[in-house]
Protein backbone atom coordinates (compact mmCIF):
# COMPACT_ATOMS: atom_id res chain seq x y z
CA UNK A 1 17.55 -20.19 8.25
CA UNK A 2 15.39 -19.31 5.14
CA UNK A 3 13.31 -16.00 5.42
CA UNK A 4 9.65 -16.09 5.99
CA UNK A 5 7.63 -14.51 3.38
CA UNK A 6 3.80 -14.13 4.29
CA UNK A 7 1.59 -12.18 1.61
CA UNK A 8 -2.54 -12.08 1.80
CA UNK A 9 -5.02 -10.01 0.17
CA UNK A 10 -8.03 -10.44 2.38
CA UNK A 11 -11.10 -8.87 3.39
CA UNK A 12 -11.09 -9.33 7.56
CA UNK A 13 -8.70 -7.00 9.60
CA UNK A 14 -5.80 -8.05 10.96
CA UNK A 15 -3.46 -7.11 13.94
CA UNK A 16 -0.63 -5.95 13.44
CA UNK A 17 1.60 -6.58 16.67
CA UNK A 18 0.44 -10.26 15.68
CA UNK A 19 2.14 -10.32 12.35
CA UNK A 20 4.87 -8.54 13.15
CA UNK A 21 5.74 -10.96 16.09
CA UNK A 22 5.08 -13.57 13.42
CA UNK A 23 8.70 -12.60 12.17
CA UNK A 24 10.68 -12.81 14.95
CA UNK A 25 9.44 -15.45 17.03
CA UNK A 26 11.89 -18.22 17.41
CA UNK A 27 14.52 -16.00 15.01
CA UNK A 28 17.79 -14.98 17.01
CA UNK A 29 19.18 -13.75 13.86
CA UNK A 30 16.60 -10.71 13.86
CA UNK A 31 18.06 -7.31 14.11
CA UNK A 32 15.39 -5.09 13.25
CA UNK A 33 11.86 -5.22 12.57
CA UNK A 34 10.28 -2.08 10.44
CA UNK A 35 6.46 -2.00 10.18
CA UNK A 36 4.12 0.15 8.36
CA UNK A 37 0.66 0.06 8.76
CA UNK A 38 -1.70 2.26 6.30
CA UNK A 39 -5.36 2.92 7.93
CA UNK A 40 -8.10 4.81 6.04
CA UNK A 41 -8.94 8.66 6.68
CA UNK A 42 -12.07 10.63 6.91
CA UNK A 43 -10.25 12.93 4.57
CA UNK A 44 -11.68 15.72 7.53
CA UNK A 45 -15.10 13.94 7.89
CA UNK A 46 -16.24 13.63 4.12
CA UNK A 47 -15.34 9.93 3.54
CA UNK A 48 -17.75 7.51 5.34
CA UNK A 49 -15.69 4.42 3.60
CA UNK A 50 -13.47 3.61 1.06
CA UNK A 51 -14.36 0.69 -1.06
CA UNK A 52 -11.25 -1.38 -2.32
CA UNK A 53 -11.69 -3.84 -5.45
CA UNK A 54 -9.09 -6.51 -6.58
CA UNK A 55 -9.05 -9.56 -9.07
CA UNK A 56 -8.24 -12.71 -6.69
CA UNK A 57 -4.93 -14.27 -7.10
CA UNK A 58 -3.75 -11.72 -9.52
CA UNK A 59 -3.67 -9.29 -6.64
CA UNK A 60 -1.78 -11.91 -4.81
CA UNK A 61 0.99 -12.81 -7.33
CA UNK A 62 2.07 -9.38 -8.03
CA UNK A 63 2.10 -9.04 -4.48
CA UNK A 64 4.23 -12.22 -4.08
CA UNK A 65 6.56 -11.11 -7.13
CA UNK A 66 7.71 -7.98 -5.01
CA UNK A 67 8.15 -9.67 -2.16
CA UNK A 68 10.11 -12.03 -3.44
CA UNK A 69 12.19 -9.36 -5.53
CA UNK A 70 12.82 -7.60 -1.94
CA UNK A 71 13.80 -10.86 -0.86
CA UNK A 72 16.67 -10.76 -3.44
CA UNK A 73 17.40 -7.01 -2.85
CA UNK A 74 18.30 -7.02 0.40
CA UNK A 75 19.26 -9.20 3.13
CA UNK A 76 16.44 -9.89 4.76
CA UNK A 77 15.32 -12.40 7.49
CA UNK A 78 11.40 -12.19 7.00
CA UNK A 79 8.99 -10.33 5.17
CA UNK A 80 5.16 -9.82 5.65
CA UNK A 81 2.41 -8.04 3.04
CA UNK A 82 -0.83 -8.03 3.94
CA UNK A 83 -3.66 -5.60 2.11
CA UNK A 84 -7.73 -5.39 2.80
CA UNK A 85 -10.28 -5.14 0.00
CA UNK A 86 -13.79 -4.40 0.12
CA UNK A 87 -15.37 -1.70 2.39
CA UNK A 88 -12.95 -0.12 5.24
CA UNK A 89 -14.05 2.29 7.26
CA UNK A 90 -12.17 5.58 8.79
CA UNK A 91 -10.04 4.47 11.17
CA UNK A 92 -9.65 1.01 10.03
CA UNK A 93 -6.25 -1.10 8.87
CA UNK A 94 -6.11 -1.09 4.79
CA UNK A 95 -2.46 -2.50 4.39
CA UNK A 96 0.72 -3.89 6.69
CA UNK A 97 4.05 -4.10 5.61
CA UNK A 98 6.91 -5.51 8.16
CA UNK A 99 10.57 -6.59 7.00
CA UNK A 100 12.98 -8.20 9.58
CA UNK A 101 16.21 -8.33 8.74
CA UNK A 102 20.00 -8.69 11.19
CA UNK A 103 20.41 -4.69 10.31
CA UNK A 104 18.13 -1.62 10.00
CA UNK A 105 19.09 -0.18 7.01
CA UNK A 106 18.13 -3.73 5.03
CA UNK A 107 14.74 -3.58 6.83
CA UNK A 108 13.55 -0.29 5.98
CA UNK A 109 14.48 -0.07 2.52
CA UNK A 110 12.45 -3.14 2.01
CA UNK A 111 9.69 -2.17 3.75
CA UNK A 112 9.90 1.65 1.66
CA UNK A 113 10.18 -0.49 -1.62
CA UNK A 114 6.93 -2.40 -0.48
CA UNK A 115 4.66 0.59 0.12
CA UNK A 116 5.85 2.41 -3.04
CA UNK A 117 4.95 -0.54 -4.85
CA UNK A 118 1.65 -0.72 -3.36
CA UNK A 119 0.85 2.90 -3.45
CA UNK A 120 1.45 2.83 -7.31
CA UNK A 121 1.19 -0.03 -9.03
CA UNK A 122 -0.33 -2.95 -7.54
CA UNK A 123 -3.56 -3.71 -8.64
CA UNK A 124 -5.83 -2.38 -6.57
CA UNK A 125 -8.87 0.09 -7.17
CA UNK A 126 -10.06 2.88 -4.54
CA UNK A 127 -13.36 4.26 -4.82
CA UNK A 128 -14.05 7.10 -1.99
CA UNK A 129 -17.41 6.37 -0.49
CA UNK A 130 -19.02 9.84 0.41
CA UNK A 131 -20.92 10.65 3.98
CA UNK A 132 -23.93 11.86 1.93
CA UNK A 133 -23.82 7.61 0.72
CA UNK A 134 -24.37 9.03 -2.83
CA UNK A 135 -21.78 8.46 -5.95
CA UNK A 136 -18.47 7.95 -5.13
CA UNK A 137 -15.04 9.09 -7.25
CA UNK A 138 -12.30 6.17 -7.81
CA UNK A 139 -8.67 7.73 -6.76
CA UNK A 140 -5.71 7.57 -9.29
CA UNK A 141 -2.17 7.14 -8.52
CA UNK A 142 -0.77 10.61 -7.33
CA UNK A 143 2.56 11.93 -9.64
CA UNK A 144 4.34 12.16 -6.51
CA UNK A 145 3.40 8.26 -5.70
CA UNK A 146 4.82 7.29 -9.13
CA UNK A 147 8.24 9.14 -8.70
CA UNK A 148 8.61 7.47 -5.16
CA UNK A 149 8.46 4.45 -7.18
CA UNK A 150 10.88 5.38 -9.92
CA UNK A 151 14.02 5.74 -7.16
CA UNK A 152 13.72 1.95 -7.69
């Protein structure tokens, strides 16, 4: 059985119990299933929102070139990405990462490989929408997000 890769940039929430059962429904050959999901902060009640930009479908095929280098990487039965854009409250889902796979150890390096991807260089901006509504700073990559990504 082929491995089911799922990847959408969109701007609705999603559930994550949902997609994750997505992977193993019908699979016998499933093992383990790592998820991750990322929610926004109120970085201690300053943020009211954080406003997340993209360009369609380039967003999409770098996240669908990862994916499918994970794919090759490990031995993996399934393999979901999913990431928000536009405004997303505190509390709120931003991105979901779940990787099935017959052994643990497959699924989550695959799913740590996704989220330092994601955290560094997919192509996503971040601005941080203040409480007082007025201006707004983008965020940069952190150093320590970019070495993550360099044990790759």
């Amino acid at each position: 059985m082929s491995p089911r890769l799922v990847v959408r940039v969109q701007p609705e929430d999603f559930d994550p119990a949902r997609e994750a059962a997505l992977l193993t429904d019908g699979r016998t050959d499933v093992g383990a299933l790592v998820t991750f999901t990322g929610l926004c902060r109120d970085e201690s009640g300053r943020l009211a929102a954080l406003e997340l930009e993209h360009f369609p479908g380039m967003a999409e095929a770098q996240l669908t070139r990862i994916a499918e280098e994970a794919l090759v990487r490990w031995p993996l039965t399934g393999l979901v990405v999913l990431h928000r854009h536009g405004r997303i409250a505190p509390g709120e889902n931003i991105v979901f990462v779940a990787a099935a796979s017959s052994h643990r150890q497959a699924a989550f390096e695959a799913a740590d490989f996704l989220m330092d991807f994601l955290k560094s260089r997919a192509p996503f901006w971040k601005k941080e929408i203040p409480v007082s509504g007025v201006g707004g700073d983008w965020v940069d990559a952190r150093d320590s997000d970019e070495a993550r990504l360099a044990r790759w």
